[in-house]
Every structure is written in C-alpha cells, then in structure tokens.
Protein backbone atom coordinates (compact mmCIF):
# COMPACT_ATOMS: atom_id res chain seq x y z
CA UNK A 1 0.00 0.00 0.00
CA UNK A 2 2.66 2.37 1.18
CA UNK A 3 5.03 1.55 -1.60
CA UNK A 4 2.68 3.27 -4.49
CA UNK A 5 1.44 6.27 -2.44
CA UNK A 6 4.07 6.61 -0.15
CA UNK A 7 3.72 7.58 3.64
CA UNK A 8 3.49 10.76 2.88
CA UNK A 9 -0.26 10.35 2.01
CA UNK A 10 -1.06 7.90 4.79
CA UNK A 11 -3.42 9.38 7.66
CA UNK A 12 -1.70 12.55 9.60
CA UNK A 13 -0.37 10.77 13.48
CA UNK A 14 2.71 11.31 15.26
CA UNK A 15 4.06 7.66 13.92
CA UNK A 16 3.51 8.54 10.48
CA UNK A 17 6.23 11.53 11.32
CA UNK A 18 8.23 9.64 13.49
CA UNK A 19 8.41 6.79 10.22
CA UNK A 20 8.94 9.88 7.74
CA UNK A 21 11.86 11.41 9.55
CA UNK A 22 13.10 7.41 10.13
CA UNK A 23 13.32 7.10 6.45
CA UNK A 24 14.75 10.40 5.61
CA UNK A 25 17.80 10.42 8.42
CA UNK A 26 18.27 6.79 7.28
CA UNK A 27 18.48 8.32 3.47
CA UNK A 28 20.53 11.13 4.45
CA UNK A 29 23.21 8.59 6.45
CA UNK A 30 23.44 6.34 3.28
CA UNK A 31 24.33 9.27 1.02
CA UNK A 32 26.85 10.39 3.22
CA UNK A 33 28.18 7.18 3.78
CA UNK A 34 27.74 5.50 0.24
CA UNK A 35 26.43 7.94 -2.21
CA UNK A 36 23.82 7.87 -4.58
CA UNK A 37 22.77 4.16 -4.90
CA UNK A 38 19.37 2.21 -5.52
CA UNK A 39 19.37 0.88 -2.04
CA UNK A 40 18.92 5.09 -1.40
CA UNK A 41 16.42 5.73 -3.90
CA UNK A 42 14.13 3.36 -2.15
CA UNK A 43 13.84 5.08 0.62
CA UNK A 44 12.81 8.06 -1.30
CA UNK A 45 9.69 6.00 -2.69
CA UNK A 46 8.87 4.45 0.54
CA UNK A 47 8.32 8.50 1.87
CA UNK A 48 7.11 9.73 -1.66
CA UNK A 49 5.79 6.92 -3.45
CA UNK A 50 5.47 6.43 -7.12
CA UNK A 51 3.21 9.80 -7.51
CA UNK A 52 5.35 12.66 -5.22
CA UNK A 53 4.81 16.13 -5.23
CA UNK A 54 6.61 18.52 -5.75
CA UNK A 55 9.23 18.34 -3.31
CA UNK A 56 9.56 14.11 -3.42
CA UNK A 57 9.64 14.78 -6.98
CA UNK A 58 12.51 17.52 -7.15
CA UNK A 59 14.55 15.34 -4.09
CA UNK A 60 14.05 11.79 -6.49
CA UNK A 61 15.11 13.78 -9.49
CA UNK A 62 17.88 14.93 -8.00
CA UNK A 63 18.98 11.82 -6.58
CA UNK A 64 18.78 10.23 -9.80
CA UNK A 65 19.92 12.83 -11.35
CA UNK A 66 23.34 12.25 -9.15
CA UNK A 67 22.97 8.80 -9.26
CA UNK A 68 24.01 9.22 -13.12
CA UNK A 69 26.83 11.64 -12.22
CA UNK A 70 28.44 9.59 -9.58
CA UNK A 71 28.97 6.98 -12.18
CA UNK A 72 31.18 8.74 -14.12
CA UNK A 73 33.74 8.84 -10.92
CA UNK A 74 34.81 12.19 -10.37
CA UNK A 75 35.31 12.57 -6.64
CA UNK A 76 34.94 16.22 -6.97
CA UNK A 77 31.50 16.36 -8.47
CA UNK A 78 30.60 13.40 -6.26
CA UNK A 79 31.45 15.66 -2.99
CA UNK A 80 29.61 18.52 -4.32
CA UNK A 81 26.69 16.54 -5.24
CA UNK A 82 26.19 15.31 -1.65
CA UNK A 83 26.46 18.73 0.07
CA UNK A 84 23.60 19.99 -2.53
CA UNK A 85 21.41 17.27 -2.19
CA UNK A 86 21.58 17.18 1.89
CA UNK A 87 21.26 20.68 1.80
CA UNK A 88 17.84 19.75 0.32
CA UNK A 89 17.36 16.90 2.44
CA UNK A 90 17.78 18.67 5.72
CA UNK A 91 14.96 21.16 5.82
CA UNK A 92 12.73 18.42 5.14
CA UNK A 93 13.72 15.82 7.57
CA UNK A 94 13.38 19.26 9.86
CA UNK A 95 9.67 20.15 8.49
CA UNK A 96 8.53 16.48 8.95
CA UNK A 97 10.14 16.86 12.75
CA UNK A 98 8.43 20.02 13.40
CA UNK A 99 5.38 18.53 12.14
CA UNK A 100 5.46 15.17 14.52
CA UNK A 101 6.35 17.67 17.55
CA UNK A 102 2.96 20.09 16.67
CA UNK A 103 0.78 16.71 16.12
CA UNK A 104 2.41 16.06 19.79
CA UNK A 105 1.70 19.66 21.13
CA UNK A 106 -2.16 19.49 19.21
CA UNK A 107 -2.69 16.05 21.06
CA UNK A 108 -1.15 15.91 23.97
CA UNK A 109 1.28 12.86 25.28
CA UNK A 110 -1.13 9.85 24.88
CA UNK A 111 -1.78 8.88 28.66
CA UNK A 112 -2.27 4.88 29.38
CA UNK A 113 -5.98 5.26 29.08
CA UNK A 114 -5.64 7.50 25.62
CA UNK A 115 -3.52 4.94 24.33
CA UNK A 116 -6.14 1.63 25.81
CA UNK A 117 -8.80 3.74 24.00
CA UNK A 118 -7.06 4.07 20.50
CA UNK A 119 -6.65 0.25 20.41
CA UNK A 120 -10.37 -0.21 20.92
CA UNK A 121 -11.83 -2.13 17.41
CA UNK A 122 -14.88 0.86 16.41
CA UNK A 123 -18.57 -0.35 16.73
CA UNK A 124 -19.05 -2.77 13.81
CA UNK A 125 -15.81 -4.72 14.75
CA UNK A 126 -17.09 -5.17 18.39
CA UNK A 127 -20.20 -5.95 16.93
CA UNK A 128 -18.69 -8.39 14.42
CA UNK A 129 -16.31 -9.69 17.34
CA UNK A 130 -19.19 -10.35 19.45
CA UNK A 131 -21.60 -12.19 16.71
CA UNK A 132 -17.98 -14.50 15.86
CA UNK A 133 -17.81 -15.23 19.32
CA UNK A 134 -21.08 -16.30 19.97
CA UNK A 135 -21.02 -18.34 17.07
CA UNK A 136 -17.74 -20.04 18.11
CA UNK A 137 -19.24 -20.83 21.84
CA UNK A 138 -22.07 -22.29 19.98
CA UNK A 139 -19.98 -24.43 17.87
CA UNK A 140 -18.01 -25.45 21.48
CA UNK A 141 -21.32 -26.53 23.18
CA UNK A 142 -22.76 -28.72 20.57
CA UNK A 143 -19.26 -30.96 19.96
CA UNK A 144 -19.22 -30.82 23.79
CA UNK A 145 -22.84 -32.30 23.85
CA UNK A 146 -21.81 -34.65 21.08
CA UNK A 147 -18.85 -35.94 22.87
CA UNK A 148 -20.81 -36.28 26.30
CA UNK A 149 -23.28 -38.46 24.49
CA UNK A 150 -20.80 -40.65 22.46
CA UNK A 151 -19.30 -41.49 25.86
CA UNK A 152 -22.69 -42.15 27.53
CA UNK A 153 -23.69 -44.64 24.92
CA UNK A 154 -19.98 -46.21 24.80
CA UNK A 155 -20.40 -46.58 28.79
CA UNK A 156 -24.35 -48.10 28.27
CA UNK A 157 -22.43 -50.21 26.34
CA UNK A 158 -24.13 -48.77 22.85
CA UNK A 159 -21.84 -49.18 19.89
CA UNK A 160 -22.25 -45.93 18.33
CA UNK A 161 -19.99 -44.21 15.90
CA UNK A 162 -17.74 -41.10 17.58
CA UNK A 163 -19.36 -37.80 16.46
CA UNK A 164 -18.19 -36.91 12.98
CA UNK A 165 -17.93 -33.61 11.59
CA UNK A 166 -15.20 -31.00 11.25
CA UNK A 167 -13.79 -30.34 14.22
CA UNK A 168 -12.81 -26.40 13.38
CA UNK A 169 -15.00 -26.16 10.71
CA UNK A 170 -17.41 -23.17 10.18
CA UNK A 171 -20.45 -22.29 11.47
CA UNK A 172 -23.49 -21.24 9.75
CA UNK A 173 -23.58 -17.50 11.96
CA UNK A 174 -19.49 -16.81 11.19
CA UNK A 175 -20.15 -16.95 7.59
C-alpha cells in the first residue's frame, strides 16, 4: 500500500512523522556514507511513493539525477553533489520533525488510558467480534454435547460411531 502512495499520504499521526523522519535520516546517512545508490532511492519511494509532489519529486530527481553523475567517478563532483542534495534533504527531515512535535503539542502525550482507548476495534468490529464469538461458543457446546453423548452410549455399552464432523470447521452464523 505504502510503496505506491508513499507515507506521505497515509493518515496525519505522530508515527507517520516519526516513520517519515526514520526514512529520511536513514536516506541522508546512506548518502553520506555510500552515495547515490538504488538501495537510497528506495527510501525516497517508501516516503514519496510512485506519484510525489513537488518536493519528493525535485529530491528523487535529483537523486537520480546524481545517481548518473556519480557513475562517471569524479570525486569532486561526487562531494559537491552530496552537500547539494543534503542541503535539500535537511529542511525536510526538519519540516517532517516540526510537524510530529505540533501533532504532539495538538494532542497531547497519549496517557495509558488514551492509548487503551485508541486500540479499541470501532462499533461494527465489536459488533462483528461479538456475533464471531457467539457463534464459536455455539460451535463449542454442541461438539461438547456430542462428545458427552458418544461417551454415555460407549459406557451403556451402545456401539455408536464417535461424532463426525469438522472439528474447526465453520459455522453457519461466522459466515
């Protein structure tokens, strides 16, 4: 999901920011470390995706751009390449910072409870949850019953088959 539209364009949280600037101060460690390679392009479209604006699509041109020039090997070009194209990166990775730290200042630190609250499935799952659950306790009961009166007859001294039937299979209200 993320790969085509990029994080960029997933809902606005403080973990989407704290993931953009991941990716970003990862990218901007690789280029100083190892240049312009592939491995670095991808994190580009994991922020971006495939259709960027227009600041993922000047910083991807850019990088490919350099990609191109660092294979022709001039250590010169290479070096100035990497101070222009951090000196793009770096007011990002500071705009995506600045925008996890006013999501924190707009929400608050998420207390205990705030944080029990977000993991709470909305309405329809509980609903759905509840109906599944019923359904499985159902399912429990009757092999239960089945097995309780296998055993009677096999004690009466009955010869009757064992219950048959799957034993995880589905039942009518989960479908």
């Amino acid at each position: 999901m993320y790969e085509r539209a990029g994080l960029l364009y997933g809902e606005d949280c403080r973990a989407k920011y704290v993931e953009i600037t991941g990716e970003l101060t990862t990218l901007r460690a690789s280029v100083e470390k190892e240049g312009f390679t592939e491995a670095g392009f991808k994190f580009l479209k994991a922020v971006y995706g495939d259709e960027p604006g227009p600041t993922g699509f000047l910083l991807q041109h850019y990088f490919g751009s350099y990609v191109k020039e660092q294979q022709g090997g001039d250590p010169a070009l290479q070096e100035q390449n990497r101070k222009r194209f951090l000196g793009r990166l770096d007011p990002e990775i500071e705009s995506f910072e600045r925008l996890g730290q006013l999501d924190l200042d707009r929400n608050g630190p998420l207390t205990e409870p705030m944080k029990d609250a977000q993991l709470l499935p909305d309405q329809q799952d509980l609903e759905k949850i509840m109906r599944y659950e019923a359904a499985i306790e159902r399912q429990f009961e009757r092999k239960l019953q089945q097995l309780v009166s296998w055993r009677r007859e096999k004690r009466d001294g009955g010869e009757m088959e064992a219950p048959q039937g799957p034993a995880g299979g589905q039942d009518e209200g989960m479908q």
